[in-house]
C-alpha atoms as a PDB file:
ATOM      1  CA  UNK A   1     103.889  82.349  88.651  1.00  0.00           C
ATOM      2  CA  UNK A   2     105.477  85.731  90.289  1.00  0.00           C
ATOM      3  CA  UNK A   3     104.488  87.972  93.078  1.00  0.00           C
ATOM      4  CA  UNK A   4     101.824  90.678  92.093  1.00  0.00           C
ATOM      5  CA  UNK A   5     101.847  92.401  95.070  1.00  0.00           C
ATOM      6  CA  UNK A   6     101.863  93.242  98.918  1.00  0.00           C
ATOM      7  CA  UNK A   7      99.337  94.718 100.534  1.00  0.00           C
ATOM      8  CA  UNK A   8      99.593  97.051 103.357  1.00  0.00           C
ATOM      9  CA  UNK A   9      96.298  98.655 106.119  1.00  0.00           C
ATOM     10  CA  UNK A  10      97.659 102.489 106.062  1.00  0.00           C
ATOM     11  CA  UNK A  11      95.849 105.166 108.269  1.00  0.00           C
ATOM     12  CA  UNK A  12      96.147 108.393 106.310  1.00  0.00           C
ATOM     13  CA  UNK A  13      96.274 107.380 102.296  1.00  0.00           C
ATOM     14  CA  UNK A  14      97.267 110.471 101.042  1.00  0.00           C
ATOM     15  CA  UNK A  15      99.999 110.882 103.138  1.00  0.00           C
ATOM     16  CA  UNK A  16     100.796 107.274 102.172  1.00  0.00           C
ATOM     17  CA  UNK A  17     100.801 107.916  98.833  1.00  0.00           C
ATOM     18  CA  UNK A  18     102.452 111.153  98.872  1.00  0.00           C
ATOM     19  CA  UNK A  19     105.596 108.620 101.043  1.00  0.00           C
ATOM     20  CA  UNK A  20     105.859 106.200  98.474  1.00  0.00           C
ATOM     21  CA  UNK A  21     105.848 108.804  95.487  1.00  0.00           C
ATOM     22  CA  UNK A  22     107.279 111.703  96.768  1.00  0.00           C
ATOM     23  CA  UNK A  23     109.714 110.131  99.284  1.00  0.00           C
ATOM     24  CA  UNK A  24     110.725 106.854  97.746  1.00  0.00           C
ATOM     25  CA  UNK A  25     110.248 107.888  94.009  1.00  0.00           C
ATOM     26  CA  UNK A  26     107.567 105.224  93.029  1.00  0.00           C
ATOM     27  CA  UNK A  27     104.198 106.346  90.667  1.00  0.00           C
ATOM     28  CA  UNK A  28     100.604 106.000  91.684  1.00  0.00           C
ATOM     29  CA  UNK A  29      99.922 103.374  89.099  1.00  0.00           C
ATOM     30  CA  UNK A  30      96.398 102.974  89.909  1.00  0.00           C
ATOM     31  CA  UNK A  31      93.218 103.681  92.903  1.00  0.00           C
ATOM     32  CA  UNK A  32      89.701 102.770  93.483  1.00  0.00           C
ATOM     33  CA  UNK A  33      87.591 103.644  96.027  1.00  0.00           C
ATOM     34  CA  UNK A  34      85.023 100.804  97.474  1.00  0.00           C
ATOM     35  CA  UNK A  35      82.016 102.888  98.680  1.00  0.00           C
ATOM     36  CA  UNK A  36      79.940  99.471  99.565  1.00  0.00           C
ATOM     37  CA  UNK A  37      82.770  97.943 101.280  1.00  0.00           C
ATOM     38  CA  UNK A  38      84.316 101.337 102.873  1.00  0.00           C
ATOM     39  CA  UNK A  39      87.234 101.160 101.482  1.00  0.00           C
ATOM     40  CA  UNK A  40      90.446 102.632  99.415  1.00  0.00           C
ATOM     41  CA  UNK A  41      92.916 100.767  97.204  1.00  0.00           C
ATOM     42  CA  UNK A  42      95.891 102.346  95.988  1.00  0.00           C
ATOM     43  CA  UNK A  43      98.729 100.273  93.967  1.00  0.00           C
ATOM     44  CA  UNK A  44     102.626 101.728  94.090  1.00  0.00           C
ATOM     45  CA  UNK A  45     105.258 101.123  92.418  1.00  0.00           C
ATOM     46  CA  UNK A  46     108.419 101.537  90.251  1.00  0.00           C
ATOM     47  CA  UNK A  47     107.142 100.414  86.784  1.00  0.00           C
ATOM     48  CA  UNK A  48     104.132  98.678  85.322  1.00  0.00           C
ATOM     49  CA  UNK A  49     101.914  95.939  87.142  1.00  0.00           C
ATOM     50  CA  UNK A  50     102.949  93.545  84.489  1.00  0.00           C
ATOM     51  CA  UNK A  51     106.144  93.788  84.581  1.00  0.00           C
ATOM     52  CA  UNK A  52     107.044  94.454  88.836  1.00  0.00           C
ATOM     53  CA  UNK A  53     105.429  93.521  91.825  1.00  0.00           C
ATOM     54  CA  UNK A  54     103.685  96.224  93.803  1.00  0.00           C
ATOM     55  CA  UNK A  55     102.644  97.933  96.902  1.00  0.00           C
ATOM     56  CA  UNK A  56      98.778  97.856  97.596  1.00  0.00           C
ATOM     57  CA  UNK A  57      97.545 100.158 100.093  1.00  0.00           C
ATOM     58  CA  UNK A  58      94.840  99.334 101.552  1.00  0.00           C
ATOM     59  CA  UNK A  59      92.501 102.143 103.585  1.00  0.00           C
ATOM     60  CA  UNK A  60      89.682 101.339 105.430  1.00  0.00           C
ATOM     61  CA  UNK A  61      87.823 104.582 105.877  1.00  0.00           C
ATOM     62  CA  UNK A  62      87.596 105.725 109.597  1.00  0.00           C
ATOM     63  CA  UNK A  63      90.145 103.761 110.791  1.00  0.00           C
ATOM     64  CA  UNK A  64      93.032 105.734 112.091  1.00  0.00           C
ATOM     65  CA  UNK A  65      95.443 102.918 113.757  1.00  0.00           C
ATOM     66  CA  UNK A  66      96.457  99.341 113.481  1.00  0.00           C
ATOM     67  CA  UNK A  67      97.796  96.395 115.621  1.00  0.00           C
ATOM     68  CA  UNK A  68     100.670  95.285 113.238  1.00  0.00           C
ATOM     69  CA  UNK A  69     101.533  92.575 115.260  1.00  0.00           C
ATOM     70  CA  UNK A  70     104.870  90.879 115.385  1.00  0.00           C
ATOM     71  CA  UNK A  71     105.229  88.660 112.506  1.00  0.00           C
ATOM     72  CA  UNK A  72     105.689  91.445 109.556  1.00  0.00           C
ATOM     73  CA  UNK A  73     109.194  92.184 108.996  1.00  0.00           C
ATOM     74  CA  UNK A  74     109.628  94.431 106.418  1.00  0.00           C
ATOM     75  CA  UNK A  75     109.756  95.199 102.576  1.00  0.00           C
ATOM     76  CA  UNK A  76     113.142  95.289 100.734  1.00  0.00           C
ATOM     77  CA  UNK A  77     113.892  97.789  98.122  1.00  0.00           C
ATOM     78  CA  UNK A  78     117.493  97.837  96.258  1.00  0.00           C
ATOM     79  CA  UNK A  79     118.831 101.085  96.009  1.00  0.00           C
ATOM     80  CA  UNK A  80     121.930 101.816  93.653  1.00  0.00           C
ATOM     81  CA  UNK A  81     123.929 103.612  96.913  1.00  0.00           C
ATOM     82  CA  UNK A  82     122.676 102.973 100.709  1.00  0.00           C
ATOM     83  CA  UNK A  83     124.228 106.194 101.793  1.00  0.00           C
ATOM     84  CA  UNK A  84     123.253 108.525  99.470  1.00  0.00           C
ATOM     85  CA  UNK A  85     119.114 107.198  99.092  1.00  0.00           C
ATOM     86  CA  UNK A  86     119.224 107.532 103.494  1.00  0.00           C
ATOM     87  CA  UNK A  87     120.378 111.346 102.603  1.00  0.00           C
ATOM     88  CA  UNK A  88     117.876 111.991  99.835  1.00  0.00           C
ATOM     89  CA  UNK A  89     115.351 110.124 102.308  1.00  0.00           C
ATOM     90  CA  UNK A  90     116.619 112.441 105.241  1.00  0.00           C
ATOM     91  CA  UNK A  91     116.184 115.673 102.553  1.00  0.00           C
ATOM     92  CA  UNK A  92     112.634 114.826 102.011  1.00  0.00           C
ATOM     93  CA  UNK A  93     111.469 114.488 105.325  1.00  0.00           C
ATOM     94  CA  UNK A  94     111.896 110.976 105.313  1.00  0.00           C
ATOM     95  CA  UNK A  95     112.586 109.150 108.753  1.00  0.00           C
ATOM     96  CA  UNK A  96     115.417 107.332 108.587  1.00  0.00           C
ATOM     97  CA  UNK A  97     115.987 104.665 111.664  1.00  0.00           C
ATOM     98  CA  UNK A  98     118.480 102.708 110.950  1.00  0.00           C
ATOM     99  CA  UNK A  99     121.799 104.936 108.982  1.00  0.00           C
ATOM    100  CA  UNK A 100     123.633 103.125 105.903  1.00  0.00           C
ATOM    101  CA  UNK A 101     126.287 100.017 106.608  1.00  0.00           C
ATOM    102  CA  UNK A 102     127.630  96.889 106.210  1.00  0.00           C
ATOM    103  CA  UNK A 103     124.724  94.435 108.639  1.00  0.00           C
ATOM    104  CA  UNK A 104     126.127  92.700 111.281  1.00  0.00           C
ATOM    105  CA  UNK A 105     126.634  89.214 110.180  1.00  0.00           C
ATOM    106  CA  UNK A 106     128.416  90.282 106.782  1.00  0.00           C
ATOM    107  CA  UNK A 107     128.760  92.602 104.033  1.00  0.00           C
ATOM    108  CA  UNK A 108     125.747  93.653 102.752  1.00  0.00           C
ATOM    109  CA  UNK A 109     124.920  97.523 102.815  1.00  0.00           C
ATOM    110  CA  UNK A 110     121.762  98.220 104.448  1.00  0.00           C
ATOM    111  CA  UNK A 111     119.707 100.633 105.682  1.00  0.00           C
ATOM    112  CA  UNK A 112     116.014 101.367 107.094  1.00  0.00           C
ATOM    113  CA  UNK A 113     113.818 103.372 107.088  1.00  0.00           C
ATOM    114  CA  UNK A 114     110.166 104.036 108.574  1.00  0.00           C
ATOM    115  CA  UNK A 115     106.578 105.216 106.506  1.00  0.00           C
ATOM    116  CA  UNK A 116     104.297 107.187 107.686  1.00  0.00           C
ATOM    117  CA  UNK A 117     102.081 104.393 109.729  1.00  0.00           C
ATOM    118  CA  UNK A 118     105.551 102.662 110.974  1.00  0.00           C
ATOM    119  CA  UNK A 119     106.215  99.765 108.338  1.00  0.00           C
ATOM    120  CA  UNK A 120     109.871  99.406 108.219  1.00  0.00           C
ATOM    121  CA  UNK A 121     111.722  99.251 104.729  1.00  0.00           C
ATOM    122  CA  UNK A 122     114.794  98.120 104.242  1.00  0.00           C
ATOM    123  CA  UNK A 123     117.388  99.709 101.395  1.00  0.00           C
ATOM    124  CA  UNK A 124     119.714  97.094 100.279  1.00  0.00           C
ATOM    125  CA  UNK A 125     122.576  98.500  98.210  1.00  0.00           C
ATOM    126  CA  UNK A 126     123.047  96.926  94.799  1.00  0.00           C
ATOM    127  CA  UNK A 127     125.644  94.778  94.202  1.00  0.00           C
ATOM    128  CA  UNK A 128     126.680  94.179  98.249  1.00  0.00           C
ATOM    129  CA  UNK A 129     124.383  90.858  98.832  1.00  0.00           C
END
C-alpha cells in the first residue's frame, strides 16, 4: 500500500496550476475535464504517479469559494534549504506567511506558505527533523 494522492476543491484552476508549477516547481502530470459531472481534475506533482504521491485538484465549475473548515492542517513538502525556497517563493510572487526557522518546540526548520485559495504548506528543511 502507499498514498496516491491528496485531493484539494480549488476556485480558479489555472491559477492553481500555474502555483504549484510555476511557484513550487512541480509538473502538470495529467487533467481531465468531467463535462457530465461539472467538473476539473488536475494531478501535481514532483515526479511520476507511480513512483510519488500527488496533488489532485479538484474544480467544480462555477464555484468560486469554499468552507475549508477546521480540521485540514496542511501539506508538507521538504525543501533542501527553508530560507532560500521562502526567497525563491517571495521572488515569484509567492505568499509567504510564516518566514524560515527552527519551530517552537525544537529544531526542525520550517516554514509556510499560502496557495492561491488559502491551503497552507509547510517547507520542512531536509535533514533538520
Amino acid at each position: 500500500m502507499r498514498v496516491l494522492h491528496t485531493m484539494i476543491r480549488v476556485s480558479d484552476l489555472e491559477k492553481s496550476i500555474a502555483f504549484y508549477i510555476n511557484i513550487l516547481g512541480m509538473k502538470l502530470l495529467r487533467r481531465h475535464e468531467y463535462p457530465d459531472g461539472k467538473f476539473t481534475l488536475a494531478f501535481v506533482g514532483f515526479g511520476d504517479e507511480k513512483d510519488h504521491a500527488v496533488i489532485e485538484l479538484t474544480y467544480n465549475w462555477g464555484v468560486t469559494t469554499y468552507d475549508k473548515g477546521n480540521a485540514f492542517g496542511h501539506i508538507a513538502i521538504e525543501v533542501e534549504d527553508a530560507y532560500k525556497s521562502c526567497e525563491l517563493i517571495k521572488s515569484k510572487g509567492g505568499k509567504v506567511i510564516r518566514e524560515a526557522g527552527p519551530m517552537q518546540h525544537g529544531a526542525t526548520v520550517i516554514a509556510f506558505i499560502e496557495d492561491p485559495d488559502g491551503y497552507k504548506i509547510e517547507l520542512i528543511q531536509a535533514g533538520t527533523f
